[in-house]
C-alpha atoms as a PDB file:
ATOM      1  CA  UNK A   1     -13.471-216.761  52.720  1.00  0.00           C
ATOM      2  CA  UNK A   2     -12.826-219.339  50.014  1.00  0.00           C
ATOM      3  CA  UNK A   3     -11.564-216.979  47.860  1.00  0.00           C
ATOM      4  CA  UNK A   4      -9.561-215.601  50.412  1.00  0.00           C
ATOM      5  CA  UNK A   5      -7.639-218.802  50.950  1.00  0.00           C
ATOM      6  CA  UNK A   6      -7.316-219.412  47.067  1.00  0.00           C
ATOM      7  CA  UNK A   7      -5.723-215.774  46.465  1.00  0.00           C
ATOM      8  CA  UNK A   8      -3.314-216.510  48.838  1.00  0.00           C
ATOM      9  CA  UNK A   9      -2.522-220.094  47.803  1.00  0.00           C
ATOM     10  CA  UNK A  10      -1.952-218.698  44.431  1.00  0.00           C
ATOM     11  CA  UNK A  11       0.137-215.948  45.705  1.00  0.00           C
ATOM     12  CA  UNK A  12       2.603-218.060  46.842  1.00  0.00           C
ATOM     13  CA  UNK A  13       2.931-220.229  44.064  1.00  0.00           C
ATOM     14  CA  UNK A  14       3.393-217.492  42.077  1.00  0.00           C
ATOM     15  CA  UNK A  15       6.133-215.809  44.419  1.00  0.00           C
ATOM     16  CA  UNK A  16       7.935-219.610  44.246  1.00  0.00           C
ATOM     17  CA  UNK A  17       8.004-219.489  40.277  1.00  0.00           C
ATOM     18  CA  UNK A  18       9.532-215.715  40.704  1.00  0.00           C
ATOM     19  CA  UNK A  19      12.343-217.176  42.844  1.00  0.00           C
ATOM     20  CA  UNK A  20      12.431-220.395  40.328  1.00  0.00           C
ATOM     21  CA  UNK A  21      12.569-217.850  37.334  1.00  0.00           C
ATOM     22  CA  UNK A  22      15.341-215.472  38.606  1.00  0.00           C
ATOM     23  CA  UNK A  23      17.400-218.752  39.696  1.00  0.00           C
ATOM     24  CA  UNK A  24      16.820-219.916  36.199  1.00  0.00           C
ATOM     25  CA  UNK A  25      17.545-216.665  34.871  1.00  0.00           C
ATOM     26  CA  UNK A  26      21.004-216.605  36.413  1.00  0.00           C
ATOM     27  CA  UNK A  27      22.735-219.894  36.109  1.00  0.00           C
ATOM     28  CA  UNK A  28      23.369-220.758  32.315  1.00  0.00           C
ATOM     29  CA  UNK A  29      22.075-224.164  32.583  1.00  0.00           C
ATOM     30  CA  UNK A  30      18.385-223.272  32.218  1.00  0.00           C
ATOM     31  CA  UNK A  31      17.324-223.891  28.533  1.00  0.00           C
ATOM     32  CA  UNK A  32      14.702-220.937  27.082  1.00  0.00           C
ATOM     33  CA  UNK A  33      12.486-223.642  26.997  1.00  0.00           C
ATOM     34  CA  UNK A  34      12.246-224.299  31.001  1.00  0.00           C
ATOM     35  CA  UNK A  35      12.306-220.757  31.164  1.00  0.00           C
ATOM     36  CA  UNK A  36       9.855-219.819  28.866  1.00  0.00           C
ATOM     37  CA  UNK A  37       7.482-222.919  30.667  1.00  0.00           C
ATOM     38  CA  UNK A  38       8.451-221.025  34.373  1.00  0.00           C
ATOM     39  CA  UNK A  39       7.119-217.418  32.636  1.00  0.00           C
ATOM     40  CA  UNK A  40       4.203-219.478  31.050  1.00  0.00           C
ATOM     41  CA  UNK A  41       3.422-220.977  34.749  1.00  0.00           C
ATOM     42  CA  UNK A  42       3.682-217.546  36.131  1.00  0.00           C
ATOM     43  CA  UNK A  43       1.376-215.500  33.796  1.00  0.00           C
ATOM     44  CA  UNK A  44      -1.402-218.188  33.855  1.00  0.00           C
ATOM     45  CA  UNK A  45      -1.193-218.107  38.405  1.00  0.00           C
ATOM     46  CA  UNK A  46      -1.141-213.999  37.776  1.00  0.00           C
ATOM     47  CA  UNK A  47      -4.467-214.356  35.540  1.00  0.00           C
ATOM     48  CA  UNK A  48      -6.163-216.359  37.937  1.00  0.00           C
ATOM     49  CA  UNK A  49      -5.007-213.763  40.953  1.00  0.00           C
ATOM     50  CA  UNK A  50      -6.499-211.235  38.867  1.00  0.00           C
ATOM     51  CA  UNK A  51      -9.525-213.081  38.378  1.00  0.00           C
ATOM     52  CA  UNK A  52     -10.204-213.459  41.870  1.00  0.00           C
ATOM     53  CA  UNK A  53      -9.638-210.286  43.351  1.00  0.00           C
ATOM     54  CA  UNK A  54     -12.251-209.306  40.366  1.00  0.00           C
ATOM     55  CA  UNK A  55     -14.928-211.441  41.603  1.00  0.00           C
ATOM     56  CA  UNK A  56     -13.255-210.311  45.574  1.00  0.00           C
ATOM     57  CA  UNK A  57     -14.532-206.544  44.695  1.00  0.00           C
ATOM     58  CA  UNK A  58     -17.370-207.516  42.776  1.00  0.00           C
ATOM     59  CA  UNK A  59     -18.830-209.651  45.838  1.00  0.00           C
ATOM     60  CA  UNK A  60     -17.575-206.861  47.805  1.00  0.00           C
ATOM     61  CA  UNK A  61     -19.753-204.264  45.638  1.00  0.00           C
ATOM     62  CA  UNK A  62     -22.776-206.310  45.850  1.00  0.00           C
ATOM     63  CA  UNK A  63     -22.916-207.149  50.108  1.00  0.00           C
ATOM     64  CA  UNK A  64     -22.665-203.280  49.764  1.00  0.00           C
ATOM     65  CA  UNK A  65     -25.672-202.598  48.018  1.00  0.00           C
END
């Protein structure tokens, strides 16, 4: 259930950088730089939710077996 918790820690986070990223996206204040850094952020939290629900369905393949 570890993972569980993780993936859903992560989930958020990444749902709060796609609500920082659209604000940032519509006020002209935001450099490309902070922008670019909130994209960064994003990808890297979507890599590791990937990750996870990889080794969810793998773990999930094996109790199977």
């Amino acid at each position: 259930m570890a993972i569980h918790a993780r993936l859903e820690t992560l989930e958020k986070k990444h749902g709060a950088l796609e609500e920082e990223l659209h604000l940032a996206l519509n006020h002209p204040s935001y450099d490309d730089t902070t922008i670019n850094d909130i994209k960064r952020r994003k990808l890297r939290l979507k890599d590791e939710i990937e990750r996870l629900r990889g080794e969810m369905s793998e773990t999930s393949r094996m109790e199977l077996n």
